[in-house]
C-alpha atoms as a PDB file:
ATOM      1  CA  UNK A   1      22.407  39.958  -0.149  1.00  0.00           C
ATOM      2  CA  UNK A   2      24.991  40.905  -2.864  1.00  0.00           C
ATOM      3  CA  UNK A   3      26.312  39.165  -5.919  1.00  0.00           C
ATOM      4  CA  UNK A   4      30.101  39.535  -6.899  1.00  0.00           C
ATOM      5  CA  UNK A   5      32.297  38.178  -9.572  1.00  0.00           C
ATOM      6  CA  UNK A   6      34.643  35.636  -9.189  1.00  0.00           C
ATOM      7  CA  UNK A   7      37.298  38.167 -10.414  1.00  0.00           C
ATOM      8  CA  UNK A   8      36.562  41.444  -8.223  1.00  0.00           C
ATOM      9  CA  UNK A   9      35.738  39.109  -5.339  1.00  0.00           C
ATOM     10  CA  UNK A  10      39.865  38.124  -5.789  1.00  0.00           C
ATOM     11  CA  UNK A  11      40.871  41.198  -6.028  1.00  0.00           C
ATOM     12  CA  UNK A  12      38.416  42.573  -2.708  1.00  0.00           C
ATOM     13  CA  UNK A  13      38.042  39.536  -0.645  1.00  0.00           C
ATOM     14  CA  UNK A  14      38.960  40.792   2.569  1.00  0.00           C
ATOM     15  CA  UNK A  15      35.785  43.383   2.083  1.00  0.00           C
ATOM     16  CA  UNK A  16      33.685  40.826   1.233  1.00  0.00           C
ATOM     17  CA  UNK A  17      34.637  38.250   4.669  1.00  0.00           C
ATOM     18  CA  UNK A  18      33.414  41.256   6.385  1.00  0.00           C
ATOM     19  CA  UNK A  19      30.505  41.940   5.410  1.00  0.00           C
ATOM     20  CA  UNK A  20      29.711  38.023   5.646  1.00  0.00           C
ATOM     21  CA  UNK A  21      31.287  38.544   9.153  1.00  0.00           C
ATOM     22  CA  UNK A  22      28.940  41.124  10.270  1.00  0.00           C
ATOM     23  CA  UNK A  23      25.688  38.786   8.876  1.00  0.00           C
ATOM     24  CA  UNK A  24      25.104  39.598   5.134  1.00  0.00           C
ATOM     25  CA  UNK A  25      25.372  36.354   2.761  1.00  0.00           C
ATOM     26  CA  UNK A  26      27.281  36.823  -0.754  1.00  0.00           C
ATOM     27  CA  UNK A  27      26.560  35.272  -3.949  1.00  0.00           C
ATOM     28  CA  UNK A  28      29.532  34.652  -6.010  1.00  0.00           C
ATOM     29  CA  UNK A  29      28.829  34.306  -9.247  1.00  0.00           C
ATOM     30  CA  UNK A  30      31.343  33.216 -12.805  1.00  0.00           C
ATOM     31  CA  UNK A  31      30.073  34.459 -15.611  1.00  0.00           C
ATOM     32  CA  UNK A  32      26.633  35.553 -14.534  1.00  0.00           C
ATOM     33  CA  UNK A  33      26.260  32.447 -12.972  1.00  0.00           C
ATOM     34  CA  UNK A  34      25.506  31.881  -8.787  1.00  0.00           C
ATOM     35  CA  UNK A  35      28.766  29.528  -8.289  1.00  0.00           C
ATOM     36  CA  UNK A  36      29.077  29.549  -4.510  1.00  0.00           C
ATOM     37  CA  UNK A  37      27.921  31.731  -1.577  1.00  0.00           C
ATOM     38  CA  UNK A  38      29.540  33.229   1.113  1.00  0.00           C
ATOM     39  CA  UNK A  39      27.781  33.165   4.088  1.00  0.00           C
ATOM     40  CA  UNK A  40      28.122  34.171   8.216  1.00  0.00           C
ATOM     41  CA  UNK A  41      29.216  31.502  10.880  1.00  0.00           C
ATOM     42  CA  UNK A  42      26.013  29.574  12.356  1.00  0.00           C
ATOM     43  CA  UNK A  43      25.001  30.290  15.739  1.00  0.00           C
ATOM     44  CA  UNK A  44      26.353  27.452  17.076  1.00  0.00           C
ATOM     45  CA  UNK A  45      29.966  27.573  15.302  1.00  0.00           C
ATOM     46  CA  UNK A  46      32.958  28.089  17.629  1.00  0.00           C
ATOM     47  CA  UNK A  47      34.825  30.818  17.811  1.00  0.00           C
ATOM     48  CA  UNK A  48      37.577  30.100  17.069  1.00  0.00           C
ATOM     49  CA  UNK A  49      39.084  27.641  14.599  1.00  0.00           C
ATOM     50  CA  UNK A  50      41.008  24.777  16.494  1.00  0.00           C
ATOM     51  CA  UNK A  51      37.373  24.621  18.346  1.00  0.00           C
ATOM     52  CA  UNK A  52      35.426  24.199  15.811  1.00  0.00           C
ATOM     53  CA  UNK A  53      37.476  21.873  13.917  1.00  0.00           C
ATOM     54  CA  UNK A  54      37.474  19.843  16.763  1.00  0.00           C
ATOM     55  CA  UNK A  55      33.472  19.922  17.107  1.00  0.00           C
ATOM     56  CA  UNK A  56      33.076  19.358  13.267  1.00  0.00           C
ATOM     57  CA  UNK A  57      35.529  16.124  13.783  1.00  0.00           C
ATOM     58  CA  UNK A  58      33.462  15.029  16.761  1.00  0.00           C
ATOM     59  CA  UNK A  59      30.035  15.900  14.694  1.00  0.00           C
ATOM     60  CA  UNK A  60      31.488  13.399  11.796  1.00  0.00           C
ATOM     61  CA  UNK A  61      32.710  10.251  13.713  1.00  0.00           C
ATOM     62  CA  UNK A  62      36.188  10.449  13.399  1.00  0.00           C
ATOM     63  CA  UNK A  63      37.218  11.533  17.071  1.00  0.00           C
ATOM     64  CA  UNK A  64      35.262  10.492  20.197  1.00  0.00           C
ATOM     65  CA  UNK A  65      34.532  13.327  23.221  1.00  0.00           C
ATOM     66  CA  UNK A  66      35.861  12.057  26.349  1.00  0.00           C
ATOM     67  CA  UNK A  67      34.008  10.603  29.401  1.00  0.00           C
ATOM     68  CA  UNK A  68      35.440  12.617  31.928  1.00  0.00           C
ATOM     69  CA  UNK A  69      35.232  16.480  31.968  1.00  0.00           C
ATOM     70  CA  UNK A  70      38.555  17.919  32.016  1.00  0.00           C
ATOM     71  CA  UNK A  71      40.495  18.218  35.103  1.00  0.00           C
ATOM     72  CA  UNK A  72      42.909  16.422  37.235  1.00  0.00           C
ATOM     73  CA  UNK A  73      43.009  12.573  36.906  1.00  0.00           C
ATOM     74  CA  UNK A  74      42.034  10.656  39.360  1.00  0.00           C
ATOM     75  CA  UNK A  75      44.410   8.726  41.967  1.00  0.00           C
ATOM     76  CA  UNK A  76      44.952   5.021  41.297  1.00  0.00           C
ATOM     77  CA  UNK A  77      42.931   2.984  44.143  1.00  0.00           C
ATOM     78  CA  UNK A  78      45.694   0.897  45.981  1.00  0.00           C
ATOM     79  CA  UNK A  79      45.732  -3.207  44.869  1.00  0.00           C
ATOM     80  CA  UNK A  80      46.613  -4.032  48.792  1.00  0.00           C
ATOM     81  CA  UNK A  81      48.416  -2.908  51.827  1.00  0.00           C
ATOM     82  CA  UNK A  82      52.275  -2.815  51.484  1.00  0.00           C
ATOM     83  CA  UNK A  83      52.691  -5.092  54.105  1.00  0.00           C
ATOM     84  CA  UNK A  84      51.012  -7.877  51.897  1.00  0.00           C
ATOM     85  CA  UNK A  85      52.111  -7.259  49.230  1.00  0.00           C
ATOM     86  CA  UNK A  86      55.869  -7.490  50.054  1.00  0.00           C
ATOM     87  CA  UNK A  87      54.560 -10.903  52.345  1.00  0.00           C
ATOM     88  CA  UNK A  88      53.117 -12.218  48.998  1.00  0.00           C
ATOM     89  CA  UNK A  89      56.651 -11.199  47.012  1.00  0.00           C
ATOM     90  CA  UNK A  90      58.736 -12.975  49.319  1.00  0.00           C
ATOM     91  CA  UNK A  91      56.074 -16.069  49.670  1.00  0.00           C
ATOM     92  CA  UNK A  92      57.005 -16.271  45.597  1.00  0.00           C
ATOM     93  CA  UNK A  93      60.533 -15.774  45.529  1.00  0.00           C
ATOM     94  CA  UNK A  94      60.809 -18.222  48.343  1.00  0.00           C
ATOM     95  CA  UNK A  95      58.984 -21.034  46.366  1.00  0.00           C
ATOM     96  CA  UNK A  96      61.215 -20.564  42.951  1.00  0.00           C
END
């Protein structure tokens, strides 16, 4: 574990992503004081960003998975036979 500065972590932050990329945690500290800490992706983060943005939405409530597993949709199921339903068209028309 290692403990930067606010001001030389600015000034070296792409060296310090790394090394919290590869698994060590950094304390950043302001004025000899821990402020935040940098620390590597959990296990079970995704790799990449639009995925885990997605999971963290899903994880708070504000988007819902969906039921089916992706794919191709399914085909509508057919209301009738052609046949009736053109018998049941002209049955209306020939009533109004």
């Amino acid at each position: 574990m290692r403990t930067v500065g606010l001001k030389v972590l600015k000034n070296r932050l792409s060296e310090y992503v790394r090394l919290a990329a590869g698994g060590e945690t950094v304390l950043i500290s302001d004025r000899d004081r821990v402020v935040a800490e940098l620390v590597p992706p959990r296990q079970d983060r995704a790799a990449t960003l639009g995925d885990a943005l997605l999971a963290d939405a899903v994880r708070q409530g504000y988007i819902t998975p969906a039921l089916r597993p992706p794919g191709r949709p399914q085909p509508p199921r057919p209301v009738g036979r052609l046949s009736d339903v053109l018998a049941g068209l002209a049955a209306d028309r020939a009533d109004g």
